[in-house]
PDB file of N, CA and C in Angstrom:
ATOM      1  N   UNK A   1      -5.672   3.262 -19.447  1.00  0.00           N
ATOM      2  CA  UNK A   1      -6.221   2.403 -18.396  1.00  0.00           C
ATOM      3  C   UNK A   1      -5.071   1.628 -17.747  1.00  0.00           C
ATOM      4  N   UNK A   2      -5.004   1.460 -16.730  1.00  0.00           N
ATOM      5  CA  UNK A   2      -3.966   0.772 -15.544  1.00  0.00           C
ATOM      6  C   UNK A   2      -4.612  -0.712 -15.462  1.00  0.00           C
ATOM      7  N   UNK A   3      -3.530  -1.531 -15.462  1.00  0.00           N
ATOM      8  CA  UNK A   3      -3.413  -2.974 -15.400  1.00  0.00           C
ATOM      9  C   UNK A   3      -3.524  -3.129 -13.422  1.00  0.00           C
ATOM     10  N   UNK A   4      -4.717  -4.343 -13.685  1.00  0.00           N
ATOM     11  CA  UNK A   4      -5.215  -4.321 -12.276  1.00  0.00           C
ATOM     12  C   UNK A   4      -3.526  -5.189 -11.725  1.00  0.00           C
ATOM     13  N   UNK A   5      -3.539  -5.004 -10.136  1.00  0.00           N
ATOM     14  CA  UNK A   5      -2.230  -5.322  -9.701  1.00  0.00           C
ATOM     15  C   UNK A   5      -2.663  -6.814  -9.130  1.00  0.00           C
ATOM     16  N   UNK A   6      -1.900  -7.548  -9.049  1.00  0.00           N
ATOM     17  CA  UNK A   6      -1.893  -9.041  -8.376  1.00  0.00           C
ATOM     18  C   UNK A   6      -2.270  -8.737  -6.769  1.00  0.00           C
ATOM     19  N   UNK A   7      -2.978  -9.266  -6.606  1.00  0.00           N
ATOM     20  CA  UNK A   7      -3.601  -9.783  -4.866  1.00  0.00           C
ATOM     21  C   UNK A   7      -3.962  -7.707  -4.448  1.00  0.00           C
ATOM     22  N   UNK A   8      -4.354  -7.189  -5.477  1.00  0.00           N
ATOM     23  CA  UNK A   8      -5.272  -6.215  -4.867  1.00  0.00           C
ATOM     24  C   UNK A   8      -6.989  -6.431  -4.912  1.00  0.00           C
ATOM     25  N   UNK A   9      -7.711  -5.472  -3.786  1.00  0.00           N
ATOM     26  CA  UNK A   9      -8.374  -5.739  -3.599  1.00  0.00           C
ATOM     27  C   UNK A   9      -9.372  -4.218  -3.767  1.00  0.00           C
ATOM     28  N   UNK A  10     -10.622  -4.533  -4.239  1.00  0.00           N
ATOM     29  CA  UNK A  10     -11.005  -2.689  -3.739  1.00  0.00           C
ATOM     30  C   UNK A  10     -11.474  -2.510  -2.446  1.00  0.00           C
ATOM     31  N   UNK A  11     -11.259  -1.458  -1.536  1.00  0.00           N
ATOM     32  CA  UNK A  11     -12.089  -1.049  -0.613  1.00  0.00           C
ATOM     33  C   UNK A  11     -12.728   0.359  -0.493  1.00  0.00           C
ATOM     34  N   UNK A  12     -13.888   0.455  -0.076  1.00  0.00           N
ATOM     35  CA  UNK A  12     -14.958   1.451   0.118  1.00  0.00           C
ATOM     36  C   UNK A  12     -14.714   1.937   1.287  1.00  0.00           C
ATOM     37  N   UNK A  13     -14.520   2.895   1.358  1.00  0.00           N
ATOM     38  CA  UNK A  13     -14.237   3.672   3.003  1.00  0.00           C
ATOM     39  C   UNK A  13     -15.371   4.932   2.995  1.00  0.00           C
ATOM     40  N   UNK A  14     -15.838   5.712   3.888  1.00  0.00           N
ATOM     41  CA  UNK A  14     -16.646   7.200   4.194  1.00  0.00           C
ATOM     42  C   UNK A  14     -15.758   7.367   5.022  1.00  0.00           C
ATOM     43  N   UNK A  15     -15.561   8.785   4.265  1.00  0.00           N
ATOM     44  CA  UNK A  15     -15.346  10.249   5.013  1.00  0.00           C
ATOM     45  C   UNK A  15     -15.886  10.967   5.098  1.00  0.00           C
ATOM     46  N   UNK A  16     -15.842  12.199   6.650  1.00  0.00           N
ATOM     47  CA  UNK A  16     -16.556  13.435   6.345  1.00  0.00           C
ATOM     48  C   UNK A  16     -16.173  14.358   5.264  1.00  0.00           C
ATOM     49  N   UNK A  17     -17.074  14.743   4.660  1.00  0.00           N
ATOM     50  CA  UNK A  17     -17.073  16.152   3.551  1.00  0.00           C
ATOM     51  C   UNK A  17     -15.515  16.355   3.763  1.00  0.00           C
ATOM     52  N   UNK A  18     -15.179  17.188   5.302  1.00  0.00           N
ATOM     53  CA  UNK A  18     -14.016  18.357   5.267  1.00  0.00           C
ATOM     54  C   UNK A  18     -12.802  17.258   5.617  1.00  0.00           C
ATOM     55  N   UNK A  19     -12.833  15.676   5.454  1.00  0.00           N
ATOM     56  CA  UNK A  19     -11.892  15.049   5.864  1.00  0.00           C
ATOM     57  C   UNK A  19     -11.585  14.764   4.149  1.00  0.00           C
ATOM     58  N   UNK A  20     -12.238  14.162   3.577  1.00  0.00           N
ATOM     59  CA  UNK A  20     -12.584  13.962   2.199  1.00  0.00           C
ATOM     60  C   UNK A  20     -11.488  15.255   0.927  1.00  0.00           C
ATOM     61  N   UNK A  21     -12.130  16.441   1.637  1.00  0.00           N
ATOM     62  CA  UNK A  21     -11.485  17.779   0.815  1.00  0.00           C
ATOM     63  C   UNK A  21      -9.780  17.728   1.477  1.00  0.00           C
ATOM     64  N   UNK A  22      -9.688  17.597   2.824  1.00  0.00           N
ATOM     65  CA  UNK A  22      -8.256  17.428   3.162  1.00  0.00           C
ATOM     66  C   UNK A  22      -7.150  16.224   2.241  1.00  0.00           C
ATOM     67  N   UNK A  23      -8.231  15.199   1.861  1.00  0.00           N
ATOM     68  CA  UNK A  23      -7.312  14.087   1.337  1.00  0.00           C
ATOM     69  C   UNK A  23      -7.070  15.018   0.019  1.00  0.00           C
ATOM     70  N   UNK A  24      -8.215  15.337  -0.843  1.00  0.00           N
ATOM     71  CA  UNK A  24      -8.091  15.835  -1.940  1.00  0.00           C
ATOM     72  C   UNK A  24      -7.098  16.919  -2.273  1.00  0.00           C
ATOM     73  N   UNK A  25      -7.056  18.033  -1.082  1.00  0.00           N
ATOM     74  CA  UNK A  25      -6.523  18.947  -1.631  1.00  0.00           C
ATOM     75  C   UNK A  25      -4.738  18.712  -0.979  1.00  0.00           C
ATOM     76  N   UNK A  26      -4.680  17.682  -0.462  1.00  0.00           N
ATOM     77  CA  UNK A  26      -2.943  16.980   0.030  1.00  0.00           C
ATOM     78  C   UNK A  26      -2.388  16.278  -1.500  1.00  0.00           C
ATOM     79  N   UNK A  27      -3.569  15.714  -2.158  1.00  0.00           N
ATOM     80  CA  UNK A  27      -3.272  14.805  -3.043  1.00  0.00           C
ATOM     81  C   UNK A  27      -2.717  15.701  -4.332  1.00  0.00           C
ATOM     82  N   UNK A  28      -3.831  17.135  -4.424  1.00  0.00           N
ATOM     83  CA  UNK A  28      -3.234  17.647  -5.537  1.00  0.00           C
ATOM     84  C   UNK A  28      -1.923  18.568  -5.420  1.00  0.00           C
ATOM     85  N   UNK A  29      -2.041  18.727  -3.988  1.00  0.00           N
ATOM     86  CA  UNK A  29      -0.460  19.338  -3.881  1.00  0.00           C
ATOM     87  C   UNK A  29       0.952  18.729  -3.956  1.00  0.00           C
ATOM     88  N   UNK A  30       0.368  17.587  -3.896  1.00  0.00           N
ATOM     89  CA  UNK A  30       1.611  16.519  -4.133  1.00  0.00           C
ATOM     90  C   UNK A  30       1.663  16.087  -5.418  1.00  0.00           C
ATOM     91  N   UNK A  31       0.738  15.772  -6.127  1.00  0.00           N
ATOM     92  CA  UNK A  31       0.181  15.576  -7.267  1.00  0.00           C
ATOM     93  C   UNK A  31       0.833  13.571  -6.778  1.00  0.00           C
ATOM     94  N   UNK A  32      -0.087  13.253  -5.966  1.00  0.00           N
ATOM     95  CA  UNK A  32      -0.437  11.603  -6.124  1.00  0.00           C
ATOM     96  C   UNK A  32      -1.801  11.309  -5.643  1.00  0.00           C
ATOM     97  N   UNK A  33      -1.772  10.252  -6.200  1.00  0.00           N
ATOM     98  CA  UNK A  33      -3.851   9.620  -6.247  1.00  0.00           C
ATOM     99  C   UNK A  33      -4.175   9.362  -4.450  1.00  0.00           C
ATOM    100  N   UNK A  34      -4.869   9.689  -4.877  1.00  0.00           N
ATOM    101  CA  UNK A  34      -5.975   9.118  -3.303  1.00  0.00           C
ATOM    102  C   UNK A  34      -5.123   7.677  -3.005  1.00  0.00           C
ATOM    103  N   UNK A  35      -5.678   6.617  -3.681  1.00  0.00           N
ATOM    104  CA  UNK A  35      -5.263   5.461  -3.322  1.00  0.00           C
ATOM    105  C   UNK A  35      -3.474   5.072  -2.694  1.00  0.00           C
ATOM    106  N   UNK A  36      -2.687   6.293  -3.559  1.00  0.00           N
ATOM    107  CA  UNK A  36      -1.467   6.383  -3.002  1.00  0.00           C
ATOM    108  C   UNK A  36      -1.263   6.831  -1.869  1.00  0.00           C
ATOM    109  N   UNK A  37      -1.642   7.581  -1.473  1.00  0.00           N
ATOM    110  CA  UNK A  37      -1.401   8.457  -0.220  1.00  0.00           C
ATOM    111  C   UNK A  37      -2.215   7.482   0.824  1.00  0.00           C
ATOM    112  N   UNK A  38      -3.486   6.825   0.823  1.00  0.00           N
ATOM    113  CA  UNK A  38      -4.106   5.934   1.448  1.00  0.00           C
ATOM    114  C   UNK A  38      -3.145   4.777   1.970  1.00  0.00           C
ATOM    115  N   UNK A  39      -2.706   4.237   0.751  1.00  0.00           N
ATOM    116  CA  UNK A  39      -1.431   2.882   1.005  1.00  0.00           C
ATOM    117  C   UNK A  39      -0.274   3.398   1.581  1.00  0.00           C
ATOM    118  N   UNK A  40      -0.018   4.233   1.704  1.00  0.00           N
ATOM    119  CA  UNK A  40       1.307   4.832   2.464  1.00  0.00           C
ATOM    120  C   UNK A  40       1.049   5.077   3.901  1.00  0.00           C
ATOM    121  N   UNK A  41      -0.428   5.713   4.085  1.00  0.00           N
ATOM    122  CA  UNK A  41      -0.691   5.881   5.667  1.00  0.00           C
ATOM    123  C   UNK A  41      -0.722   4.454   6.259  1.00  0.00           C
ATOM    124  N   UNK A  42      -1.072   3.390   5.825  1.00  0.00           N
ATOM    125  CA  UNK A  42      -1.507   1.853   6.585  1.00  0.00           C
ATOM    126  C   UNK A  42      -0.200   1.879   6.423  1.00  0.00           C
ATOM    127  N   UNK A  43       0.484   1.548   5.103  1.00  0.00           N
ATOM    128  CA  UNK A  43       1.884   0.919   5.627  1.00  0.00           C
ATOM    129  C   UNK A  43       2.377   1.791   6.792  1.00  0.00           C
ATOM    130  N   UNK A  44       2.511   3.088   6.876  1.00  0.00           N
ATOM    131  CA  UNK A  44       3.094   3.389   8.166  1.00  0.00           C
ATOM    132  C   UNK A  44       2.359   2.702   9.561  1.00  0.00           C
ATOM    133  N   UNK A  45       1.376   2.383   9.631  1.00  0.00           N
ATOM    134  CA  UNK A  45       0.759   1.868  10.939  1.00  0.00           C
ATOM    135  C   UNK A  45       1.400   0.672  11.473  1.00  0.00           C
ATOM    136  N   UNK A  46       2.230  -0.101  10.116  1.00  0.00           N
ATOM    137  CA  UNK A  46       3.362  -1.482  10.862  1.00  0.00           C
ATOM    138  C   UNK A  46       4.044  -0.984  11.713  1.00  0.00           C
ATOM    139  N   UNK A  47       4.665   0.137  11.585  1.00  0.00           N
ATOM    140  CA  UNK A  47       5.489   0.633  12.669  1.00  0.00           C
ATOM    141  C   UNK A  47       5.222   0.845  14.073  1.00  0.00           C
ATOM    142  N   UNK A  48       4.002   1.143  14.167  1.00  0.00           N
ATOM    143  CA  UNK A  48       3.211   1.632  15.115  1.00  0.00           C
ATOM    144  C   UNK A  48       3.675   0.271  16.768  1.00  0.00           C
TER     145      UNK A  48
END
């Protein structure tokens, strides 16, 4: 079990089915969690 992190928070998001299977099947090809690949797309949006 993973030690919850300081000033995180959970969030609930919906996806479609075939958006859902895209996260999934990126995640196992990389082999990192949903939530990782999630926090990496927002942080890129500072740039934006």
């Amino acid at each position: 079990m993973t030690m919850p992190r300081k000033n995180a928070v959970n969030l609930t998001i919906q996806f479609p089915l075939n958006e859902k299977i895209i996260l999934e099947e990126y995640c196992e090809k990389m082999q990192r969690t949903k939530s990782d690949v999630i926090r990496e797309m927002v942080r890129l949006l500072k740039n934006i």
